[in-house]
N, C-alpha and C. Protein backbone atom coordinates (compact mmCIF):
# COMPACT_ATOMS: atom_id res chain seq x y z
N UNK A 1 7.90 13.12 8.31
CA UNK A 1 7.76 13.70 6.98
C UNK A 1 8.84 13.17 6.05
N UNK A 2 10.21 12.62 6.65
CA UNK A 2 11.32 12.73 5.54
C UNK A 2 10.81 10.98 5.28
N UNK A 3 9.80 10.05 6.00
CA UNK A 3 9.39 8.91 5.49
C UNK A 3 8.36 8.95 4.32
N UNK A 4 7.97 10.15 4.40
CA UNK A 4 6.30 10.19 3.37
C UNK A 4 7.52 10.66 1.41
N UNK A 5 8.68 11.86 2.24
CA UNK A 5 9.51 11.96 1.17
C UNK A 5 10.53 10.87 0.14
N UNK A 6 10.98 10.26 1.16
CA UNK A 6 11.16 9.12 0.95
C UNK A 6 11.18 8.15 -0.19
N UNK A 7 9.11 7.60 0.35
CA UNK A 7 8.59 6.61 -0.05
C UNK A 7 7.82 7.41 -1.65
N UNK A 8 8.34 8.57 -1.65
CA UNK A 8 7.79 9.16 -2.83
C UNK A 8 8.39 9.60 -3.96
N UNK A 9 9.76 9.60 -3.69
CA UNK A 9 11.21 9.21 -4.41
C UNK A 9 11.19 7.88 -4.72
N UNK A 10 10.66 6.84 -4.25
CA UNK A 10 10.98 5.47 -4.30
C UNK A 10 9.54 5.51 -5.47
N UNK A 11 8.58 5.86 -5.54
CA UNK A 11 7.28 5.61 -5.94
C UNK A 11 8.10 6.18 -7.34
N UNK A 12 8.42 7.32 -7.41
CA UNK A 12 9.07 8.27 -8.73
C UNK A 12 9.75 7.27 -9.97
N UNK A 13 10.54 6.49 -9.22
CA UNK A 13 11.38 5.48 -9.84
C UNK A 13 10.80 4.48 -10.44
N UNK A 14 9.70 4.04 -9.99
CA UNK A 14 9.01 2.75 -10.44
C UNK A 14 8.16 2.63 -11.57
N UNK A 15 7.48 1.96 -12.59
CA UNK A 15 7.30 2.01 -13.79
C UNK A 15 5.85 2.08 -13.46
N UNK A 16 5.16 2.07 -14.53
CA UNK A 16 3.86 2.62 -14.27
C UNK A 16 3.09 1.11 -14.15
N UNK A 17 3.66 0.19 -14.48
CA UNK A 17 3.11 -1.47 -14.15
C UNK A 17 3.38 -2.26 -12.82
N UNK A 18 4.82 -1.34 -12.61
CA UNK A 18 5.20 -1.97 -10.93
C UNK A 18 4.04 -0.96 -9.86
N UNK A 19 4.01 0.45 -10.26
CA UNK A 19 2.92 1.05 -9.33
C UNK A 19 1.75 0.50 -9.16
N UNK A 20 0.97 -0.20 -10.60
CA UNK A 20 -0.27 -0.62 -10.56
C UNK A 20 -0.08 -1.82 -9.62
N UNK A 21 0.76 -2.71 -9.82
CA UNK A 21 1.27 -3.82 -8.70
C UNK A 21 1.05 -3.80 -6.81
N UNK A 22 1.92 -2.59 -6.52
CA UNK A 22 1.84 -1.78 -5.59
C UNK A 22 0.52 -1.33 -4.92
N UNK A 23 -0.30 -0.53 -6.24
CA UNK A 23 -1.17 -0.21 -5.51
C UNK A 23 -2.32 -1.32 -5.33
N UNK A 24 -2.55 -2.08 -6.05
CA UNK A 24 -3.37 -3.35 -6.37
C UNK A 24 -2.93 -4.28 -4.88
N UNK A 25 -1.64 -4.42 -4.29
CA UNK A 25 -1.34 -5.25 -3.21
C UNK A 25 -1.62 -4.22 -1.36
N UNK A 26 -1.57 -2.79 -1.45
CA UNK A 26 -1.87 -2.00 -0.94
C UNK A 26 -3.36 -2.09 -0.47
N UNK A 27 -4.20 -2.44 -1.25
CA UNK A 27 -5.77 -2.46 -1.65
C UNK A 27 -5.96 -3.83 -0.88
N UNK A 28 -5.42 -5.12 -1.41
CA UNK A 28 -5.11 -6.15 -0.83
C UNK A 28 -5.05 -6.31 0.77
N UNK A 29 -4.06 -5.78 1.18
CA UNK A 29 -4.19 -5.24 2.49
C UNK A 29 -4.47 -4.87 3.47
N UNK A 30 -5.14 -3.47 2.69
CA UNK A 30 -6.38 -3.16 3.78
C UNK A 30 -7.34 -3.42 3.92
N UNK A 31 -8.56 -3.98 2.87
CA UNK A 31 -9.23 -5.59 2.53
C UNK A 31 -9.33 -6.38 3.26
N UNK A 32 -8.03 -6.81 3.77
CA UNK A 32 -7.66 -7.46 4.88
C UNK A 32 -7.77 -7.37 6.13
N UNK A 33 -6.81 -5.87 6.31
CA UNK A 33 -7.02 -5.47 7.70
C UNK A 33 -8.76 -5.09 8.18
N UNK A 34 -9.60 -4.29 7.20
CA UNK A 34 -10.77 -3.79 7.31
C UNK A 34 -11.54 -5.25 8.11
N UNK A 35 -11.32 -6.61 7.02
CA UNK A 35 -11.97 -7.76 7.45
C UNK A 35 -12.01 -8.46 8.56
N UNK A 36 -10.11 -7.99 9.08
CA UNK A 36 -9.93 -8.53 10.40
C UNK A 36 -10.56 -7.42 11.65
N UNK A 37 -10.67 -6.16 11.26
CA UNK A 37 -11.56 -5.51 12.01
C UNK A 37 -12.76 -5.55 12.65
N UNK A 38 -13.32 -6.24 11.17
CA UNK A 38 -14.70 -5.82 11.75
C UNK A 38 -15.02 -7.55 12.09
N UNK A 39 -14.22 -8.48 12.26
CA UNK A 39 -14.42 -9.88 12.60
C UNK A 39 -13.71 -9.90 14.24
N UNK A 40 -13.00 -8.61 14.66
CA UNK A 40 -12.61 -8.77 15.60
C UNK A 40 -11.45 -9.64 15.74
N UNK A 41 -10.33 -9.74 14.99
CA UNK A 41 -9.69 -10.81 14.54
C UNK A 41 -8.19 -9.84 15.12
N UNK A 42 -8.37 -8.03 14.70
CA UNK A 42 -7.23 -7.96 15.82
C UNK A 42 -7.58 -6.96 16.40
């Protein structure tokens, strides 16, 4: 829990263009992981 607190203090700080960044590379990601899933890749 004190990681979810954390990373949500860190989120607090950030500007509303670095979040869109963030969440836009987040999205990226799992995109990714989803693709390597279902390709069996890991």
């Amino acid at each position: 829990m004190a990681r979810i607190n954390r990373r949500a203090e860190e989120a607090r700080k950030l500007s509303e263009g670095d979040l869109g960044k963030e969440l836009e590379e987040a999205h990226r990601r799992l995109f990714s992981l989803r693709l390597q899933w279902a390709t069996r890749q890991i």
